[in-house]
Protein backbone atom coordinates (compact mmCIF):
# COMPACT_ATOMS: atom_id res chain seq x y z
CA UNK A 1 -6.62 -70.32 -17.89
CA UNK A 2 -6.82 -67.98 -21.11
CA UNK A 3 -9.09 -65.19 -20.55
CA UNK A 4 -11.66 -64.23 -23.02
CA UNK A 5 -11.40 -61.34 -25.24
CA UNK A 6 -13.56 -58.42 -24.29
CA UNK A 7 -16.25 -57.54 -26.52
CA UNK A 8 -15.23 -53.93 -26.64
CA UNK A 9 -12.35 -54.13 -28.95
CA UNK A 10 -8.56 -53.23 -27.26
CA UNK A 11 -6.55 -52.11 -29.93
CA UNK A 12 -2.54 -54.27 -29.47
CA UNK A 13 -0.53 -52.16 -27.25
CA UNK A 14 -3.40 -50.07 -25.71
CA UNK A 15 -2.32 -48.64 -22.56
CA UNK A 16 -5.93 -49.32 -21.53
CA UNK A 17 -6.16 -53.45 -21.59
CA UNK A 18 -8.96 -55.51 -19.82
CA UNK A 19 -6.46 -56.27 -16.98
CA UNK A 20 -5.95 -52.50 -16.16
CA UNK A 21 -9.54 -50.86 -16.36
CA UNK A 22 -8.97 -47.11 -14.63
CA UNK A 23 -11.61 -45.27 -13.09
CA UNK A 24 -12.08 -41.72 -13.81
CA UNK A 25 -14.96 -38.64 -14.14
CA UNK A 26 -16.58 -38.30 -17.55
CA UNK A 27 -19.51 -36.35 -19.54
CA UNK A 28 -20.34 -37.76 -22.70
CA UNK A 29 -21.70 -35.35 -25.07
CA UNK A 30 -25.28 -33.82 -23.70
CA UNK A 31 -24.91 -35.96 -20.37
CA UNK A 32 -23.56 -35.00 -16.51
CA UNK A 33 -20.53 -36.32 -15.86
CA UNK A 34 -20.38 -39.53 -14.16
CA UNK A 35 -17.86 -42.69 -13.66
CA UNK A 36 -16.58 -44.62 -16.41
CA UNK A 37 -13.92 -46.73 -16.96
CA UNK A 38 -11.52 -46.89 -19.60
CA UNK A 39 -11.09 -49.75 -21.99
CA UNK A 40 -9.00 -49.57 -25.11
CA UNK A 41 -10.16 -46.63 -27.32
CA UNK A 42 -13.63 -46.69 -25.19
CA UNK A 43 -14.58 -45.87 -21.90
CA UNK A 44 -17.76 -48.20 -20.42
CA UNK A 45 -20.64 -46.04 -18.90
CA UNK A 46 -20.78 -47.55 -14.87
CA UNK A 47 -24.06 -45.57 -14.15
CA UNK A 48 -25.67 -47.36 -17.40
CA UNK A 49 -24.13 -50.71 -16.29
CA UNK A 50 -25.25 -50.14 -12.58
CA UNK A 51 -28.43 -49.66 -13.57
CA UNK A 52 -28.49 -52.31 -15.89
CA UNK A 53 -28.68 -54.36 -12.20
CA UNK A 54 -25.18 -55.78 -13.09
CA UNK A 55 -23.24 -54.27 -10.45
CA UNK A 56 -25.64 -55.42 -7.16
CA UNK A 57 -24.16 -56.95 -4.49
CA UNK A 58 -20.77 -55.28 -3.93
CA UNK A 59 -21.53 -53.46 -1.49
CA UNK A 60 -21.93 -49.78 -4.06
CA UNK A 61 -25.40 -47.98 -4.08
CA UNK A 62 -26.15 -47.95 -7.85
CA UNK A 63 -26.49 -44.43 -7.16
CA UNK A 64 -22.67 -44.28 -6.68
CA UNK A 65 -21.58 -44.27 -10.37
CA UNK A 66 -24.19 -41.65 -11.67
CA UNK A 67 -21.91 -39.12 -9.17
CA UNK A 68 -19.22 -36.11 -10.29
CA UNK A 69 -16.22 -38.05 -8.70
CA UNK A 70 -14.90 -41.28 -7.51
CA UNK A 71 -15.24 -40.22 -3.78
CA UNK A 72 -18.62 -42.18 -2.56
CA UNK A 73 -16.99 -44.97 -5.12
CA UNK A 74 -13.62 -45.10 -3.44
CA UNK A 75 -14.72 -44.64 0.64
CA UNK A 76 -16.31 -48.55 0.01
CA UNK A 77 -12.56 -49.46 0.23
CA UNK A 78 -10.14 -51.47 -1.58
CA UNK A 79 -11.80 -54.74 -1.19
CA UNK A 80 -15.09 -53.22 -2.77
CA UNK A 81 -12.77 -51.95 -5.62
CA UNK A 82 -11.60 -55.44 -5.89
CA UNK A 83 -14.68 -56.72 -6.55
CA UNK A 84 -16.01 -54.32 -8.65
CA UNK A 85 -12.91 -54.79 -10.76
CA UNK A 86 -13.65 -58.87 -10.85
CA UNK A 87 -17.52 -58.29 -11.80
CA UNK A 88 -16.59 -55.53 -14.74
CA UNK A 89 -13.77 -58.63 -16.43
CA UNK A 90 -16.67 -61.10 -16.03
CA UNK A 91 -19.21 -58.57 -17.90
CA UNK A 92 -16.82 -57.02 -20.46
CA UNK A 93 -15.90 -60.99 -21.39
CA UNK A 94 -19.47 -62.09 -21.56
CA UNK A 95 -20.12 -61.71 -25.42
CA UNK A 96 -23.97 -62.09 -24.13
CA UNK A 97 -23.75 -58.42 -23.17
CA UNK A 98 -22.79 -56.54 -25.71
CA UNK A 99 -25.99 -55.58 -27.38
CA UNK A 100 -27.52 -54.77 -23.76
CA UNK A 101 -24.85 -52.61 -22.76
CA UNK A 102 -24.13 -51.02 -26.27
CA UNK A 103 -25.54 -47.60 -24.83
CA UNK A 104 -23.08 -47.60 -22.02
CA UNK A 105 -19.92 -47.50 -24.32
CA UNK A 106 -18.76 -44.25 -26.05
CA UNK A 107 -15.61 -43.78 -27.37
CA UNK A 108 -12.77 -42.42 -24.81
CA UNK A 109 -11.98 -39.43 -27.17
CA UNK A 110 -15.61 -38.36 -26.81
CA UNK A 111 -15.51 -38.01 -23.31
CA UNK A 112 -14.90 -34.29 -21.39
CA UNK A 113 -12.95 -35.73 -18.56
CA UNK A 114 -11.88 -33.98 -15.12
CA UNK A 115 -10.14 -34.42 -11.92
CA UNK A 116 -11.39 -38.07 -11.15
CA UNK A 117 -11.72 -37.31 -7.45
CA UNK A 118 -13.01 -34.42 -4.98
CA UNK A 119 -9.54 -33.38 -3.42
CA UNK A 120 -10.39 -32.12 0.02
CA UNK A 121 -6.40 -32.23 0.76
CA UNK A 122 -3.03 -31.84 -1.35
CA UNK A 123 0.43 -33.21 -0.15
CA UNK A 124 3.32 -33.11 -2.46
CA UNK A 125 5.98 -34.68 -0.90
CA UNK A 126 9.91 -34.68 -1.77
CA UNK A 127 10.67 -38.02 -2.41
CA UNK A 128 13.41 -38.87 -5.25
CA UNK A 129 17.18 -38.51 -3.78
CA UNK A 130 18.32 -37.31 -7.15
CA UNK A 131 15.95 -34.44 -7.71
CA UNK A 132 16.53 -33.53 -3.92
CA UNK A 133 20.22 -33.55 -4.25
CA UNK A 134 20.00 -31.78 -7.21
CA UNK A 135 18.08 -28.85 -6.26
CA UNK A 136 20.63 -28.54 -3.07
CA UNK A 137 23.49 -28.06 -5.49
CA UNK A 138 21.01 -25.43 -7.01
CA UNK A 139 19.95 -23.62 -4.41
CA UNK A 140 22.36 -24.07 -1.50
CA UNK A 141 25.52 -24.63 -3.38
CA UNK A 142 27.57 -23.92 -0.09
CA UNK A 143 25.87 -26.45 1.97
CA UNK A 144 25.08 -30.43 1.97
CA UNK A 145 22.68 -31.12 -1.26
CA UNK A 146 20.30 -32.60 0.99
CA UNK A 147 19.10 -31.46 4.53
CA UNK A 148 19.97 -33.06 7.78
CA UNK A 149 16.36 -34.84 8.39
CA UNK A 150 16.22 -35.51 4.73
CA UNK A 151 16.86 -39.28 4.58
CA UNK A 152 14.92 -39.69 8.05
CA UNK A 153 11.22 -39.14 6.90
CA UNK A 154 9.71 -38.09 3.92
CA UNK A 155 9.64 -34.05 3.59
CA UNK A 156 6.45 -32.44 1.63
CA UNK A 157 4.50 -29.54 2.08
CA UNK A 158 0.49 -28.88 1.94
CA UNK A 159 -0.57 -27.51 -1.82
CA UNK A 160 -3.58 -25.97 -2.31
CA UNK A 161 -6.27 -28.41 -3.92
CA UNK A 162 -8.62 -25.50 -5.43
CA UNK A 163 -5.92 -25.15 -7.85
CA UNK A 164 -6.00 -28.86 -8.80
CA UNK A 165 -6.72 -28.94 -12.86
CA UNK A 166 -7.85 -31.70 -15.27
CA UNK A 167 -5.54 -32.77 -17.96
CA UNK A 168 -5.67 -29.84 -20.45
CA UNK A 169 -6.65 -27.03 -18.64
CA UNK A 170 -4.31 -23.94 -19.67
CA UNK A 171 -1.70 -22.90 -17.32
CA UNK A 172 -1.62 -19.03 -16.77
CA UNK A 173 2.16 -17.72 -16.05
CA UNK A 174 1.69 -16.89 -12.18
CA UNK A 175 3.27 -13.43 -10.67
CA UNK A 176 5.18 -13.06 -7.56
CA UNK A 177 7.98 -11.90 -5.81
CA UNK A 178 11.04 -12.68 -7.39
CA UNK A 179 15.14 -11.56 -6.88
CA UNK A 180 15.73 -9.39 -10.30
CA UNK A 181 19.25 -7.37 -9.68
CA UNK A 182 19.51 -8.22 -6.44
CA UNK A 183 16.56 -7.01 -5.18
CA UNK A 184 12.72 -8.04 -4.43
CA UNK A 185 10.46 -7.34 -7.40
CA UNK A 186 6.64 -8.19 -8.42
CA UNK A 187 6.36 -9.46 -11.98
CA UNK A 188 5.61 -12.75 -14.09
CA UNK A 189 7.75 -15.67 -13.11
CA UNK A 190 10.69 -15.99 -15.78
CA UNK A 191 11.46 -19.66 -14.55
CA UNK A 192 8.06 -21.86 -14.93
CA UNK A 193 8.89 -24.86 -14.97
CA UNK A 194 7.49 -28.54 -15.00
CA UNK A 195 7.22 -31.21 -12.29
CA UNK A 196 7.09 -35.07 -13.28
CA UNK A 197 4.92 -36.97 -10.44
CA UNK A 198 3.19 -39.55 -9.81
CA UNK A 199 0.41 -39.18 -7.49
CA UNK A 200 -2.01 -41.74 -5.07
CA UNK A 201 -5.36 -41.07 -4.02
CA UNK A 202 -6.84 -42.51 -0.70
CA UNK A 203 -10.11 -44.49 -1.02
CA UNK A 204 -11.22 -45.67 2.79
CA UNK A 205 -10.78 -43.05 4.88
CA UNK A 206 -8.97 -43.05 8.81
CA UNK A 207 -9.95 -41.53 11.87
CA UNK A 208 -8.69 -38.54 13.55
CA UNK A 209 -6.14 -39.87 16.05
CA UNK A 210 -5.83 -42.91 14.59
CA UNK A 211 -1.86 -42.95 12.46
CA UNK A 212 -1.62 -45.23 9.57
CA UNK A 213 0.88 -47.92 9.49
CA UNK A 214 2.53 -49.00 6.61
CA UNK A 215 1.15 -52.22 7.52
CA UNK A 216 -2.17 -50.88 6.45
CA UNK A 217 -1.40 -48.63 3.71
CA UNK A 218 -3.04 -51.04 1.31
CA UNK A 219 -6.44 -50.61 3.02
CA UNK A 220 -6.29 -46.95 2.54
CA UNK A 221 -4.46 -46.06 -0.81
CA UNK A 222 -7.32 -46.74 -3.91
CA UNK A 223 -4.90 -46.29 -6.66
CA UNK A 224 -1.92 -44.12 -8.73
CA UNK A 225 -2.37 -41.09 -11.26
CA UNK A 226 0.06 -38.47 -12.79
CA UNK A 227 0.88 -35.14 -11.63
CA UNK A 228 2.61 -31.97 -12.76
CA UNK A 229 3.28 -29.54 -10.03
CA UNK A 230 4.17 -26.62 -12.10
CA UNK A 231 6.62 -24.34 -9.92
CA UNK A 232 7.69 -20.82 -10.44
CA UNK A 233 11.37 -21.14 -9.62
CA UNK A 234 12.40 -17.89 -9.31
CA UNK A 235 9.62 -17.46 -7.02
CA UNK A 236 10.12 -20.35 -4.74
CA UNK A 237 13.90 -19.41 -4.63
CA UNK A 238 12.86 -15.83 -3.13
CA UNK A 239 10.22 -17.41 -0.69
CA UNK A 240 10.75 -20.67 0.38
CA UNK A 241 13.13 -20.25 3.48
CA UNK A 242 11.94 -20.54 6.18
CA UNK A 243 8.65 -22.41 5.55
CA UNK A 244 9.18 -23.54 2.11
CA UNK A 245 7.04 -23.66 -0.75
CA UNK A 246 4.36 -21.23 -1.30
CA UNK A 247 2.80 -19.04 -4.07
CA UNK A 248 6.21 -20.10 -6.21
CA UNK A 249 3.97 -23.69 -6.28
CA UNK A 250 0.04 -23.26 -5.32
CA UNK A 251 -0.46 -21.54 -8.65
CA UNK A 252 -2.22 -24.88 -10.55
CA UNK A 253 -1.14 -28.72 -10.26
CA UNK A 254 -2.50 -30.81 -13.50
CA UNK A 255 -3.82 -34.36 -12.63
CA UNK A 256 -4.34 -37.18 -15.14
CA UNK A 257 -8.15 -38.10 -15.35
CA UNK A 258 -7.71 -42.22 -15.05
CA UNK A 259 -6.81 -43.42 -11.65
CA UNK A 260 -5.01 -47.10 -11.90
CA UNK A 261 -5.91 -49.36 -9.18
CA UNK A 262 -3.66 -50.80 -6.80
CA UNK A 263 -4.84 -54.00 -7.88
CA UNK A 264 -3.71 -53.54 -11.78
CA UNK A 265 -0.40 -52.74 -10.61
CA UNK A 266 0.22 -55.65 -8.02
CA UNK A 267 2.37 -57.48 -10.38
CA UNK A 268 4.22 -54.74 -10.62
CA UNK A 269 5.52 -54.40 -6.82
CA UNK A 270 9.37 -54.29 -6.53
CA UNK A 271 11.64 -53.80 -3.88
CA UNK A 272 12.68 -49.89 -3.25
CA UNK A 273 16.07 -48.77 -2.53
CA UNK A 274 18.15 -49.75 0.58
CA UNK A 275 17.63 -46.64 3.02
CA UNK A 276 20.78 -45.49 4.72
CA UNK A 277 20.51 -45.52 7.88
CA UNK A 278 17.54 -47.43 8.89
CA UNK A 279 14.34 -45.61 9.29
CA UNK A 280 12.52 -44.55 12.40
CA UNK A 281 10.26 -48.02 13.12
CA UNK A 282 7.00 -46.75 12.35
CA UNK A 283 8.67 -46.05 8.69
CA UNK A 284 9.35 -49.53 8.15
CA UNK A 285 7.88 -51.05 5.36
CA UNK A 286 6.53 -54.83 5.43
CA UNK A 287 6.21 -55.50 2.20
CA UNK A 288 7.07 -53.99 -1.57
CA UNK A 289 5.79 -50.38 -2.50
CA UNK A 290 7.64 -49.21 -5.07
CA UNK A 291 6.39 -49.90 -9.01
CA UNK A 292 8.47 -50.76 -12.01
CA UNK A 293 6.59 -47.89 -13.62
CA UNK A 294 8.39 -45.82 -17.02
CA UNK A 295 7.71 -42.18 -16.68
CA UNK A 296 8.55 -39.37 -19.83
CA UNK A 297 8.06 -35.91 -20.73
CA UNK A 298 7.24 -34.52 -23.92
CA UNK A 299 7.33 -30.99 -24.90
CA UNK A 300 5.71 -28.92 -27.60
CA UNK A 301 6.57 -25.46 -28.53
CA UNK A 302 4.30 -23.06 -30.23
CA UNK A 303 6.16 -23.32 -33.60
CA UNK A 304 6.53 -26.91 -33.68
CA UNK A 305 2.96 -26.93 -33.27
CA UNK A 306 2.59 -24.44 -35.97
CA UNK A 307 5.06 -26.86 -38.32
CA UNK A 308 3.18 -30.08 -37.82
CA UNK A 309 5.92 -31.26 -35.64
CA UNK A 310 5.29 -34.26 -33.32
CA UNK A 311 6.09 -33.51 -29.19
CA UNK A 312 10.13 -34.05 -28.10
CA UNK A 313 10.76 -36.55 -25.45
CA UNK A 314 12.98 -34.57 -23.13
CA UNK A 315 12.97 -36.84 -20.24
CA UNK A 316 12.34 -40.59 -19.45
CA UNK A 317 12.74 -42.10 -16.11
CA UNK A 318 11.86 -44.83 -14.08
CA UNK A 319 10.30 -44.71 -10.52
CA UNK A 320 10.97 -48.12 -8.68
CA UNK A 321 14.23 -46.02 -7.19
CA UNK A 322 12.23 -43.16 -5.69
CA UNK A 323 13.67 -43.00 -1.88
CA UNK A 324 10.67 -43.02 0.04
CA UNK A 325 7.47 -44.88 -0.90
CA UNK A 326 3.66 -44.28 -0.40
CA UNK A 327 3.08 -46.15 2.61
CA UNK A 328 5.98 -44.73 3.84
CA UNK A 329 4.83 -41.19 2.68
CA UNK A 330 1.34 -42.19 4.22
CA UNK A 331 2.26 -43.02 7.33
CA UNK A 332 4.24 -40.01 7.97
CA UNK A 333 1.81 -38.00 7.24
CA UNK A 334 -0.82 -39.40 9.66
CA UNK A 335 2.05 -40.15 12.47
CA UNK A 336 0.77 -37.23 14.55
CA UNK A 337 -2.76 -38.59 14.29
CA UNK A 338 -4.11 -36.58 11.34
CA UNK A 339 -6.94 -38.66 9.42
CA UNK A 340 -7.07 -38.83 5.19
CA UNK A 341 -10.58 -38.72 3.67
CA UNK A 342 -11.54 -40.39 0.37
CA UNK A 343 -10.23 -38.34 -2.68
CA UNK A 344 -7.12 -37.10 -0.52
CA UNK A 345 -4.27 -36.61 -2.86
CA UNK A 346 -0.62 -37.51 -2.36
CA UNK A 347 2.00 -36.48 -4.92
CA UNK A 348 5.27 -38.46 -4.96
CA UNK A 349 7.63 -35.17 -5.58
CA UNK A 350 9.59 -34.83 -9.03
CA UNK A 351 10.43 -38.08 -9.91
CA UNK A 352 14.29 -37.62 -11.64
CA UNK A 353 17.21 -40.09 -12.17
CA UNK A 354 20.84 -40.09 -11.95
CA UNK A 355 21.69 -39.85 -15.47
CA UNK A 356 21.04 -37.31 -18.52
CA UNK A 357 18.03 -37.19 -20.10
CA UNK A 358 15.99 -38.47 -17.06
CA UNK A 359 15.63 -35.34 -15.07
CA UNK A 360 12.04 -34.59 -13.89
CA UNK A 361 12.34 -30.59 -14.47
CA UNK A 362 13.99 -28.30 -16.39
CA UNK A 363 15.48 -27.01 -13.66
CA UNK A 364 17.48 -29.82 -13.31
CA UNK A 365 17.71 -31.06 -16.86
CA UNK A 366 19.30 -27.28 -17.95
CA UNK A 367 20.61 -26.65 -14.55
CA UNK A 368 18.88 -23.29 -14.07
CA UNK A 369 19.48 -22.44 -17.73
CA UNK A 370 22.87 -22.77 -17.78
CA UNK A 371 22.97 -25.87 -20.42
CA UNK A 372 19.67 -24.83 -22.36
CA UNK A 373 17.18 -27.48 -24.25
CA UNK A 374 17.72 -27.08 -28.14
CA UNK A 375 14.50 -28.30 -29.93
CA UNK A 376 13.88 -29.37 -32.89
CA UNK A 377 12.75 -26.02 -34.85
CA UNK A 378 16.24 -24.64 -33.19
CA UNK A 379 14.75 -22.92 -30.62
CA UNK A 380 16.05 -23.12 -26.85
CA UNK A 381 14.30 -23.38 -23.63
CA UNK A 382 15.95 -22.79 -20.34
CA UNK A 383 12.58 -22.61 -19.03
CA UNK A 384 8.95 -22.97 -20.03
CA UNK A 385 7.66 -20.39 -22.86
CA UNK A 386 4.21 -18.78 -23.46
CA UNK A 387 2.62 -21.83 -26.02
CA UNK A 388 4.77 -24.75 -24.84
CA UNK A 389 2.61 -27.72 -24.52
CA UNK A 390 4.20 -30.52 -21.99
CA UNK A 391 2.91 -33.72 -21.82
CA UNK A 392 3.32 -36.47 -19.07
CA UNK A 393 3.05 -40.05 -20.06
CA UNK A 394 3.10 -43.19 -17.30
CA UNK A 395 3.10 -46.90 -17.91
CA UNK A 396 3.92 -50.34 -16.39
CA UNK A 397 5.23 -53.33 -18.49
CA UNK A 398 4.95 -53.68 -22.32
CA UNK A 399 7.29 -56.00 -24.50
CA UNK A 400 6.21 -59.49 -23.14
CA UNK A 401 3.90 -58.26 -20.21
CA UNK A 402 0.36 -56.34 -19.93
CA UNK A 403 0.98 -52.87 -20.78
CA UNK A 404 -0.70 -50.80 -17.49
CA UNK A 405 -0.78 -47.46 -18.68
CA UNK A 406 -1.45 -44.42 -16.11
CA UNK A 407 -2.69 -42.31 -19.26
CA UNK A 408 -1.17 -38.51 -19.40
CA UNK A 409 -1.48 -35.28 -18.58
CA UNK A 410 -0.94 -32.24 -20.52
CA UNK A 411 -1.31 -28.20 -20.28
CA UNK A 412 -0.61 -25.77 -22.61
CA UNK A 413 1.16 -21.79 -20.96
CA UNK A 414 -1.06 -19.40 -21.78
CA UNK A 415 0.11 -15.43 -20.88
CA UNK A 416 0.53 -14.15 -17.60
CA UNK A 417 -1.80 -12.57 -14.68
């Protein structure tokens, strides 16, 4: 059956369509921030709709959208989002509406969005084969690319979530430790670099001594986002053996304000790489979890800016062939019995391919500066400059099905510490 149009108008080709409908954190000029979600070139007020009494029975105090993140929203669970998701297609296609809800729509540009969730913990995780192998050749060019355990569970390391940043925040060039000549010095990185990621949040949370299958991953993962982990690479080279990363990485991670529910992306499920060998049992996943998803990286330097000059795409990519998946990453990470709260936020690693142009960092996609970026004003970049702008972009389908766009995120280097 054809669905009505909504009565907020979706501009063709909007990565925000009725069938998508992303949660996120935003203030509206003069207001607190609360939860909207995004439709078209709008964003719908939830608090103004909740209190409206459109949004009873599902389970959500009305109280729940008037808050500063998604976390009382998302620990209802996925079956609470799936409602919530039906009841907002029924209202946004009921022309009836319109004029009653007209104060709960303001357009998206207006907004000042954040981080759409309280992160109370940050796992980035190592997951693509080809960025892996590539930074082996990189940084242990006398050894196997990738470690011994490497295709036997899903490596990552803890971040540090007070140094999780909206879209847009400026990224100050971080100091550490760092070989120059040979020998340990303290100064401003001189390798910053990007990260392309895509990240998922956990809605209902699990109990301490209680691991999650992969089974039930669904019942625990609320939805995707985008992440850059910037890294400091000539930082991380210095620190991270034994224990891995460290300062080089807990610097500032940028996260895209619109989380995309599981549900907008089911038809976009697709089978993930063979693994070789077989995985450990509890690793085994029952069903499809890796998206047809189309990732890119733009960049922006300082005098393009100046010149008028639209962003460079320096990457594109695709994620269905990322090794290891999120229930896969999930599980792993609550094997030993550690629970995930509501907000929790699980990066996917750089996500890279096996061919030119669709390397996730520059680190890769220069090879440590040794084939250099030219851009378009003639300039070079080996690594990132003081101005550069880089923006991630994320989206599911387009040409003849639903665009599901995952938004972007974007931060601008500022000078150092």
């Amino acid at each position: 059956m054809r669905r009505s149009p909504a009565w907020i108008p979706v501009p063709p080709g909007s990565p925000f369509p009725l069938v998508n409908l992303p949660f996120g954190i935003g203030a509206a000029p003069g207001d607190e921030p609360s939860v909207y979600v995004a439709v078209g070139d709008h964003a719908l007020g939830l608090a103004t709709v909740a209190a409206a009494g459109l949004l009873e029975d599902l389970g959500v105090a009305p109280e729940v959208f008037q808050h500063d993140s998604l976390n009382p929203y998302l620990a209802a669970g996925r079956s609470t989002g799936a409602r919530l998701r039906a009841r907002l297609i029924e209202i946004l296609t009921d022309p009836t509406l319109a004029d009653r809800l007209a104060d709960a729509v303001v357009p998206r540009d207006d907004l000042t969005l954040g981080v759409p969730v309280e992160v109370g913990d940050y796992v980035d995780f190592y997951s693509s084969i080809h960025h892996a192998t590539n930074l082996g050749r990189l940084f242990r060019p006398d050894d196997d690319p990738l470690p011994a355990n490497w295709r036997h569970l899903p490596a990552g390391y803890h971040g540090r979530s007070g140094t999780l940043v909206p879209s847009g925040t400026p990224i100050t060039r971080p100091r550490g430790l760092r070989l120059v000549d040979g020998q340990p010095a303290f100064g401003p990185t001189e390798a910053l670099d990007l990260e392309l990621e895509v990240g998922f949040v956990i809605g209902a949370p699990s109990s301490v001594g209680t691991p999650v299958s992969t089974a039930d991953a669904s019942d625990h993962i609320a939805g995707l986002c985008l992440v850059n982990d910037w890294s400091a690479r000539d930082v991380q080279a210095y620190e991270y053996v034994p224990l891995g990363p460290f300062v080089g990485k807990s610097f500032a991670t940028s996260v895209s304000p619109w989380l995309v529910s599981l549900d907008a992306l089911e038809p976009y499920r697709t089978a993930a790489p063979r693994q070789d060998p077989p995985v450990a049992d509890h690793l085994r996943s029952t069903r499809d979890w890796a998206f047809d998803l189309r990732l890119q990286v733009l960049l922006e330097s300082e005098a393009m800016r100046a010149a008028g000059m639209e962003p460079v795409r320096i990457s594109c990519v695709g994620f269905a062939d990322m090794y290891w998946t999120p229930d896969q990453q999930l599980a792993h990470a609550t094997a030993n019995g550690a629970s995930v709260r509501s907000g929790d936020l699980f990066a996917s690693g750089t996500v890279s391919g096996p061919t030119r142009g669709s390397e996730g960092s520059l680190i890769e996609a220069t090879w440590r500066g040794e084939c250099p970026l030219e851009l378009p004003t003639g300039e070079t970049r080996a690594f990132l400059a003081d101005g550069d702008r880089v923006i991630l972009e994320g989206w599911a389908g387009g040409d003849h099905r639903p665009l599901i766009g995952l938004g972007q995120v974007s931060g601008t280097i500022g000078g150092s510490i």
